[in-house]
Protein backbone atom coordinates (compact mmCIF):
# COMPACT_ATOMS: atom_id res chain seq x y z
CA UNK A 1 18.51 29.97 166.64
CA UNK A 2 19.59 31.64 163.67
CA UNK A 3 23.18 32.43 162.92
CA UNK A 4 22.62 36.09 163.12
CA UNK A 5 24.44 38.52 165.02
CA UNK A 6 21.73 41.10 166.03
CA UNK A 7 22.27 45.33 165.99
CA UNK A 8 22.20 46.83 169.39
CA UNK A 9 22.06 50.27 170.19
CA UNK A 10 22.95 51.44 173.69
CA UNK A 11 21.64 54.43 175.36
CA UNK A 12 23.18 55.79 178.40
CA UNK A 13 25.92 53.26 177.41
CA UNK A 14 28.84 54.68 180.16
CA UNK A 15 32.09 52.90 179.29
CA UNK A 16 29.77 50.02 178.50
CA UNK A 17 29.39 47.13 180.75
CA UNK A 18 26.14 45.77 179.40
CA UNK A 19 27.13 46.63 176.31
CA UNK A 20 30.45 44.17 177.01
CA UNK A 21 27.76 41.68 178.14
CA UNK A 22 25.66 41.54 175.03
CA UNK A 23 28.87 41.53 172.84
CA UNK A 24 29.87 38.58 175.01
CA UNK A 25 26.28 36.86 174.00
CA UNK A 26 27.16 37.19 170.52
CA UNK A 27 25.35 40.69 169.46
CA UNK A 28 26.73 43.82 167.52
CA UNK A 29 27.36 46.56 169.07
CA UNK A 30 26.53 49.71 166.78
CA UNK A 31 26.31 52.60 168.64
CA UNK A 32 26.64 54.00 172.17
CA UNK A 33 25.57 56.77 173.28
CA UNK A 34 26.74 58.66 176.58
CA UNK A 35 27.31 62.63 177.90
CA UNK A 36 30.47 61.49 179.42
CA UNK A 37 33.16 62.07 177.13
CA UNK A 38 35.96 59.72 178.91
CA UNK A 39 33.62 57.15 179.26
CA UNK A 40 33.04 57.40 175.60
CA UNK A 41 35.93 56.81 175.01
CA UNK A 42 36.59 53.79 176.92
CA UNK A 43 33.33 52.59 175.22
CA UNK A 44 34.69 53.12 171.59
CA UNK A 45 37.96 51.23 172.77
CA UNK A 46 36.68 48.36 174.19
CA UNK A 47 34.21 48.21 171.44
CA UNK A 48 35.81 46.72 168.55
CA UNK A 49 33.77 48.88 165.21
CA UNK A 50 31.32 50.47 167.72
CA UNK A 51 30.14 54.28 167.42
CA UNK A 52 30.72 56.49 170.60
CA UNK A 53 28.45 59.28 170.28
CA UNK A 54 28.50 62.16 172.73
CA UNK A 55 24.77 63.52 173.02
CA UNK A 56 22.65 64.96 175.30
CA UNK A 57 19.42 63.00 174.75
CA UNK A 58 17.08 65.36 176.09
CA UNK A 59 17.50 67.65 172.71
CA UNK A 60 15.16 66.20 169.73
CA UNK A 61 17.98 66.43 167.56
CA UNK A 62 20.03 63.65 169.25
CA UNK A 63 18.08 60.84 167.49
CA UNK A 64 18.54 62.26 164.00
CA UNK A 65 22.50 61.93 165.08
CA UNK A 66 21.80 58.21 166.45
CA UNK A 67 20.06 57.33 162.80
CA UNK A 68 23.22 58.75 160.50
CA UNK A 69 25.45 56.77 163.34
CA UNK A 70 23.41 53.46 162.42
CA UNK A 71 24.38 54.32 158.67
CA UNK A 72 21.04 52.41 157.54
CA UNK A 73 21.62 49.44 159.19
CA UNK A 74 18.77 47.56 161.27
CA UNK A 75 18.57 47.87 165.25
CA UNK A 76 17.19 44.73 166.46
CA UNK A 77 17.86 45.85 170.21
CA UNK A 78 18.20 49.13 172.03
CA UNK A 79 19.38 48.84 175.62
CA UNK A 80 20.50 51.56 178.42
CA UNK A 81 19.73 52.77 181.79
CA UNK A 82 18.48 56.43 181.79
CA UNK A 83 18.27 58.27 185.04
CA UNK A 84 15.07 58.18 186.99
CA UNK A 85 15.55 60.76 189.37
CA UNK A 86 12.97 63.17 187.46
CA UNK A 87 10.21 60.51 188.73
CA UNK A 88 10.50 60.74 192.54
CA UNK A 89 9.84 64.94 192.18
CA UNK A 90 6.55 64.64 189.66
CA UNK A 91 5.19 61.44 190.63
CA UNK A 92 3.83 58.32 188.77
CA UNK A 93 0.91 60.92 186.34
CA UNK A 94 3.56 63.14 185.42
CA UNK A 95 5.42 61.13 183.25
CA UNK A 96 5.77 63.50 180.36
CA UNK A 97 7.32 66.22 182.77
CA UNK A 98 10.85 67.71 181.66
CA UNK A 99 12.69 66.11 184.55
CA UNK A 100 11.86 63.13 182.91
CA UNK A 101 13.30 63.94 179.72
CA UNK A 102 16.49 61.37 180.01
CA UNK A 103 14.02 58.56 180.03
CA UNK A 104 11.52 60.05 178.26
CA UNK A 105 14.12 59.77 174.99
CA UNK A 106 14.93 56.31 175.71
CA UNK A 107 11.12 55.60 175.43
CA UNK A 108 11.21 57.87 172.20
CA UNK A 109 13.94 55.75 170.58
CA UNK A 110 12.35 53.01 170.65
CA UNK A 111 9.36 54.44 169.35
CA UNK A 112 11.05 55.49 166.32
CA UNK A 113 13.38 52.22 166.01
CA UNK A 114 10.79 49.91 166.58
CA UNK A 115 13.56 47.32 167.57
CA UNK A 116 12.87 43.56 168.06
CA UNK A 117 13.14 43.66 171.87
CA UNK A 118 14.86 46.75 174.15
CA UNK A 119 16.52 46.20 177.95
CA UNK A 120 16.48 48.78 180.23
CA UNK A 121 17.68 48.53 183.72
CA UNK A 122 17.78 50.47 186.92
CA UNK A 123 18.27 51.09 190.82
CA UNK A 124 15.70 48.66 192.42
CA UNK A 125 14.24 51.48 194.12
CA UNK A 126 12.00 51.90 191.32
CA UNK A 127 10.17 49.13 191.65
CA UNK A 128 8.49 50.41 194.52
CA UNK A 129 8.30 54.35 194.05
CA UNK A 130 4.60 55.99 194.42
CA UNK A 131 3.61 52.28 195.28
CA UNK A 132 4.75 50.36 191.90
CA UNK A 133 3.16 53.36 189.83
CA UNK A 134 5.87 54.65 187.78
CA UNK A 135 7.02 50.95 187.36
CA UNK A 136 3.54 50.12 185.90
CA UNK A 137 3.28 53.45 183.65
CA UNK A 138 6.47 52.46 181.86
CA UNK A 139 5.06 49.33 181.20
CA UNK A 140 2.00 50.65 180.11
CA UNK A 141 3.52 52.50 177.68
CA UNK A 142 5.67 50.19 176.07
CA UNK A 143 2.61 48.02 175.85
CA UNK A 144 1.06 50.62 173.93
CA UNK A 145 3.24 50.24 171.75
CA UNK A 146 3.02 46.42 170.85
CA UNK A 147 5.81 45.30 173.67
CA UNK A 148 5.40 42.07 175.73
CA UNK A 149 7.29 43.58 179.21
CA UNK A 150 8.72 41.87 181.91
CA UNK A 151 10.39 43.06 184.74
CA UNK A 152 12.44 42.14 187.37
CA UNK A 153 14.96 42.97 189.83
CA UNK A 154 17.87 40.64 189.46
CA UNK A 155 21.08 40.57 191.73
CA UNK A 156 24.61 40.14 189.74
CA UNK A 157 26.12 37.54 192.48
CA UNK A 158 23.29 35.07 191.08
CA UNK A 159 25.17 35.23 187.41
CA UNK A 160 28.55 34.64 188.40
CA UNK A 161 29.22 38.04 189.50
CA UNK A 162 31.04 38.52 193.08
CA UNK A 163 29.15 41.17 194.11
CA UNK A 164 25.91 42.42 195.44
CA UNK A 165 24.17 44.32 193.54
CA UNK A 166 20.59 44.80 192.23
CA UNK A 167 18.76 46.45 189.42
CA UNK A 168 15.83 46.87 188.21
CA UNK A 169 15.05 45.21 184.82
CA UNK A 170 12.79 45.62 182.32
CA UNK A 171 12.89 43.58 178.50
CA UNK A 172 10.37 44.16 175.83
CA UNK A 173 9.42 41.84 173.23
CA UNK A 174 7.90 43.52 169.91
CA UNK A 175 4.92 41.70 168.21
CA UNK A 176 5.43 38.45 170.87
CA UNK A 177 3.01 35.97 171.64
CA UNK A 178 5.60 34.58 174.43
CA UNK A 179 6.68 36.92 178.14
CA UNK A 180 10.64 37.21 178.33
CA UNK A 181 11.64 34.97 180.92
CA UNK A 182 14.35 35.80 182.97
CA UNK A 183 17.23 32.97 183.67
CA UNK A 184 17.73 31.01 186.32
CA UNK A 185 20.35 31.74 188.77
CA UNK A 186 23.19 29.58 188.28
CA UNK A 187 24.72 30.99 191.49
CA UNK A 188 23.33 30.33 195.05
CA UNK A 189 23.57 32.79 198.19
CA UNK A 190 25.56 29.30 199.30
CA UNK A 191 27.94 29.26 196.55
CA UNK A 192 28.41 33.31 195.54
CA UNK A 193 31.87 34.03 194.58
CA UNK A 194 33.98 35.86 197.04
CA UNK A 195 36.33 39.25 197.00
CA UNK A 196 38.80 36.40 197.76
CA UNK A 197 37.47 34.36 194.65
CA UNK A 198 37.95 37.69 192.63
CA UNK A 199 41.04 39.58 193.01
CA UNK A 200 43.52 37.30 195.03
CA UNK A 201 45.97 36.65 192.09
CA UNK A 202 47.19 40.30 191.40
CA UNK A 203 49.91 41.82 192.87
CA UNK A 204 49.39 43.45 195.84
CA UNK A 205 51.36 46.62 195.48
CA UNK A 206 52.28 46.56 199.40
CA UNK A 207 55.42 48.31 197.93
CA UNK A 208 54.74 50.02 195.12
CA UNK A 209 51.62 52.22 193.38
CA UNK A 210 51.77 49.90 190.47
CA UNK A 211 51.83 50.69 186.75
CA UNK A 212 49.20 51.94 184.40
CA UNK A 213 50.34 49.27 182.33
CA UNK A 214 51.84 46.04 184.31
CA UNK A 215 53.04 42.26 184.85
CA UNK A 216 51.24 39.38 186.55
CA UNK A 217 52.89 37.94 189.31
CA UNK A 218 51.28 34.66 189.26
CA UNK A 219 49.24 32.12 187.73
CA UNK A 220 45.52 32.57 188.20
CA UNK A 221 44.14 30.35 190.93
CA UNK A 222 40.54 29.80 189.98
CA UNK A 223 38.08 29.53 186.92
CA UNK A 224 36.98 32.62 187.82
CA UNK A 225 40.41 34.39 187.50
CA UNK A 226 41.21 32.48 184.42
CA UNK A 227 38.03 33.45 182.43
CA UNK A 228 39.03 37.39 183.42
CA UNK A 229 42.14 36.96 182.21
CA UNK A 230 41.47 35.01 179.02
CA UNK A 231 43.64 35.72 177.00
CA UNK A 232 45.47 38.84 178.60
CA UNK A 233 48.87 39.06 179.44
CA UNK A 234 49.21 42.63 180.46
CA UNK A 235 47.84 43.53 183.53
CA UNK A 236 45.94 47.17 182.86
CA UNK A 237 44.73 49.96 185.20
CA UNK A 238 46.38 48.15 188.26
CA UNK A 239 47.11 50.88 190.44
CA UNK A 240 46.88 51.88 194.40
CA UNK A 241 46.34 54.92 195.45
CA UNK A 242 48.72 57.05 197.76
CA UNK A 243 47.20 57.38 200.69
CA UNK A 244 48.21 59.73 203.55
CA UNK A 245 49.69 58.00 205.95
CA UNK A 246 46.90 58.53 209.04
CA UNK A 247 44.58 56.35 206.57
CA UNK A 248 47.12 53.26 206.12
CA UNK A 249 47.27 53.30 210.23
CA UNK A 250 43.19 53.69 210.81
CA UNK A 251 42.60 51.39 207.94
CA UNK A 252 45.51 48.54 209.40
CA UNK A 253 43.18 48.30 212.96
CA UNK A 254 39.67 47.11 210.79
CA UNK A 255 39.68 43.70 210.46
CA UNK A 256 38.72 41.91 206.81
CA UNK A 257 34.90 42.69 206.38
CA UNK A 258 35.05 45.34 209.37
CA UNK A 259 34.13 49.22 209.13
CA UNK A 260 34.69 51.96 211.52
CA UNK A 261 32.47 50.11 214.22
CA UNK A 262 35.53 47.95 214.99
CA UNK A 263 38.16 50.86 215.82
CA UNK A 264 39.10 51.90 218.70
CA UNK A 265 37.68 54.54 220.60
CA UNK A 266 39.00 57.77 219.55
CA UNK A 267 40.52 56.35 216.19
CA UNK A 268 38.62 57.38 212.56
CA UNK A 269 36.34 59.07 214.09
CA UNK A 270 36.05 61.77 211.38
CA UNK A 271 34.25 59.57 209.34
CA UNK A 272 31.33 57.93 211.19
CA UNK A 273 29.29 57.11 208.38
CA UNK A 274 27.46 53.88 207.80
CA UNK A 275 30.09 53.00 205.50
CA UNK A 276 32.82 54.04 206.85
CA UNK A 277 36.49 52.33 207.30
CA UNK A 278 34.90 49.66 205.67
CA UNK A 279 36.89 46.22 204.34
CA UNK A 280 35.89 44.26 201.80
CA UNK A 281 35.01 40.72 202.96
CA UNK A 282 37.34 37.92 201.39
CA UNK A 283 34.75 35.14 202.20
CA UNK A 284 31.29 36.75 200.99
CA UNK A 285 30.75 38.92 197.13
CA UNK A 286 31.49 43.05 197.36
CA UNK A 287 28.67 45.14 198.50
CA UNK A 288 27.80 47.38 195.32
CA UNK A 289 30.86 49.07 193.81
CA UNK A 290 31.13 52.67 194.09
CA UNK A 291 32.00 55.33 192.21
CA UNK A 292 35.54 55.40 194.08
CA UNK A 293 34.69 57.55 196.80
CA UNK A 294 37.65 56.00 199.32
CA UNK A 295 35.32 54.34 201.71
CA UNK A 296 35.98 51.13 200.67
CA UNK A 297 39.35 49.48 201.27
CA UNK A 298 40.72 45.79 200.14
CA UNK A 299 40.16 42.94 202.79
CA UNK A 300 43.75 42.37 203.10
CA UNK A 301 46.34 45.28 202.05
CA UNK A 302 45.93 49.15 203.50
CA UNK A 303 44.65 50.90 200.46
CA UNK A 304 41.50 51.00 198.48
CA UNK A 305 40.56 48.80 195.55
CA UNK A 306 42.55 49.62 192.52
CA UNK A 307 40.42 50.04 188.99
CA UNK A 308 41.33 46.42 188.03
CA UNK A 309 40.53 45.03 191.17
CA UNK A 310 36.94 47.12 191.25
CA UNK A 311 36.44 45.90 187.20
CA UNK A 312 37.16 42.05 188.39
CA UNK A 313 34.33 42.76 190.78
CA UNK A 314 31.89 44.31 188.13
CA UNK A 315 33.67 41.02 185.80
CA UNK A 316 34.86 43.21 183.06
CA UNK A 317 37.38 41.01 181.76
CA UNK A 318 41.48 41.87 182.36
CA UNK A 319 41.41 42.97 178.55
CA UNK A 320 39.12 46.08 179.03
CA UNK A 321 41.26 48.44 179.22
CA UNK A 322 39.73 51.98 181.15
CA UNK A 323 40.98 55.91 179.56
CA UNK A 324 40.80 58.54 181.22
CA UNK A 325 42.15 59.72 184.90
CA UNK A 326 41.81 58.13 188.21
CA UNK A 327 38.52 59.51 189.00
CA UNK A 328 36.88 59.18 185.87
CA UNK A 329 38.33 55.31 185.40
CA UNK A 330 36.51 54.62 189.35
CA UNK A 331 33.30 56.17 188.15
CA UNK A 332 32.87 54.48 184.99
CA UNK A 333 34.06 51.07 186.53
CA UNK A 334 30.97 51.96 189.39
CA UNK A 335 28.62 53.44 187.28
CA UNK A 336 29.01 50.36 184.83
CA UNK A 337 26.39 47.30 184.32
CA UNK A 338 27.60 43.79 185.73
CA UNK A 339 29.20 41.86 182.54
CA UNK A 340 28.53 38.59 183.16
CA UNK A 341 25.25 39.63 184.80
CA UNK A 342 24.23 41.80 181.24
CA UNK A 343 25.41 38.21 179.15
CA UNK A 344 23.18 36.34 181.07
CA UNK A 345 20.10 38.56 180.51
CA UNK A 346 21.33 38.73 176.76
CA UNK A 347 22.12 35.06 176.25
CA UNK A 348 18.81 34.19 177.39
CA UNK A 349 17.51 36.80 175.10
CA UNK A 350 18.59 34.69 172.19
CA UNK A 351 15.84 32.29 172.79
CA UNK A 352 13.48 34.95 171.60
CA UNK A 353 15.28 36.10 168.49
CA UNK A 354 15.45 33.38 166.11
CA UNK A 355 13.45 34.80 163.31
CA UNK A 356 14.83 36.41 160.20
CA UNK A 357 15.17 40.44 160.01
């Protein structure tokens, strides 16, 4: 493998969890590109020399602003997960419609870029819409234009990651006689890591909301907690939320990996969702992390994950430090890529990049 620390360029890029993951690999992050300007900006601090653009991809003029951000330096990768709710309105022969204009750019960049290899990654569902059709137009096309695809969905708990959650990936390969293969799962459903695994060395806040900026309270108590922490001696973005008192009471009667099915009659019965009151489980990963909608609360204390708690889950490590306000920190931490699950895809893309630029 050559000692070369490829360009990546990453669309869509949120605050930048697979971008974390590829930087993890050993790649260079050049430029991300997002709408969301908090998110940005968590992206250009975590990002150590990396370009935050805000764009709205859909407008042709966004790519001329991507090629001054590159500054004349090569793209070897371009990576992102555009939106794909355009394709379940105008079906699989309709790819060129203007709902599909997010994706549609992605497509475009790499066109233009012609990049070594590109990731792109999203909801499972995909797979499967109009019977695999828009899956296997979006392959077609990058075909077209000299890419060997693969694609595959992948769950995060496999690579490390306590959670589960799935996406949809697909790599490309420019000009390669060889299929990307994706890595084997180094994690077994027997031996995922747990909520408990995650989050059980920070402070609980049973008496206090916490501090933007904080203190550990203890040593770590697993590999798992030490790699997060690395490092990192300031604990960041650890912080409960108030909750009205009626939710500390409903929440207190649902056991650890319970919902609202376990309450008693008559109690929490204003929200009867299928996610509702619902604990995480200490002895199995997270179900996918939200957005930070306050339907999921901790296994143990009476108040929903805090942002560092939610980022252990997605494995951002303790150092990543998330701007913005409450709301805006919970959706990028949700809306964010798996990092260890984006290193493993990237680590393993190494194997197919060892020729000189």
């Amino acid at each position: 493998m050559a000692d070369k620390k490829y360009n990546v360029v990453d669309l869509f890029c949120g605050c930048g969890g697979l971008s974390k993951g590829f930087e993890e690999a050993g790649y260079n992050i050049l430029v991300g590109v997002d709408f969301e300007q908090s998110a940005l900006n968590t992206f250009s601090y975590n990002h150590n020399g990396a370009v935050g653009l805000r764009l709205d991809l859909s407008e042709p003029e966004s790519f001329d602003a991507i090629v001054d951000a590159v500054d004349g330096r090569l793209v070897d990768i371009i990576i992102g997960g555009p939106p794909c709710q355009g394709f379940s309105l105008t079906g699989p022969r309709n790819i060129d419609d203007q709902r599909n204009k997010l994706y549609l750019a992605m497509i475009e960049t790499v066109r233009r870029f012609k990049p070594k290899a590109f990731l792109i990654e999203n909801v499972p569902g995909m797979a499967n819409l109009y019977g695999g059709a828009v899956k296997e137009e979006i392959i077609r096309r990058f075909t077209q234009m000299g890419y060997k695809v693969s694609c595959k969905i992948v769950c995060a708990a496999d690579y490390g990651v306590p959670q589960i959650r799935k996406r949809l990936v697909f790599i490309g390969l420019r000009d390669s006689k060889a299929s990307y293969e994706f890595p084997v799962p180094y994690r077994l459903p027997d031996n995922y890591l747990t909520c408990e695994d995650a989050i059980s060395d920070l402070p609980a806040l049973v008496d206090t909301l916490g501090e933007e900026v904080g203190k550990y309270e203890m040593e770590p108590l697993n590999d798992f907690q030490k790699l997060m922490r690395g490092a990192c001696t300031t604990l960041y973005n650890h912080t409960a939320i108030n909750h009205k008192q009626f939710v500390k009471d409903v929440i207190a009667l649902v056991p650890d990996g319970g919902n609202y099915k376990d309450l008693p009659s008559g109690v929490g019965e204003s929200r009867t969702f299928h996610m509702a009151w619902t604990r995480l489980n200490s002895k199995k990963p997270a179900r996918t992390v939200d957005t930070g909608h306050r339907n999921l609360f901790h296994y143990k204390y009476n108040r929903c994950p805090t942002v560092r708690e939610s980022a252990r889950i997605q494995t951002f490590p303790d150092d990543f430090v998330f701007l913005g306000n409450r709301g805006q920190q919970n959706k990028q931490v949700g809306n964010a890529v798996p990092v260890l699950m984006a290193k493993a895809l990237a680590t393993k893309l190494l194997d197919y990049m060892p020729y000189e630029t």
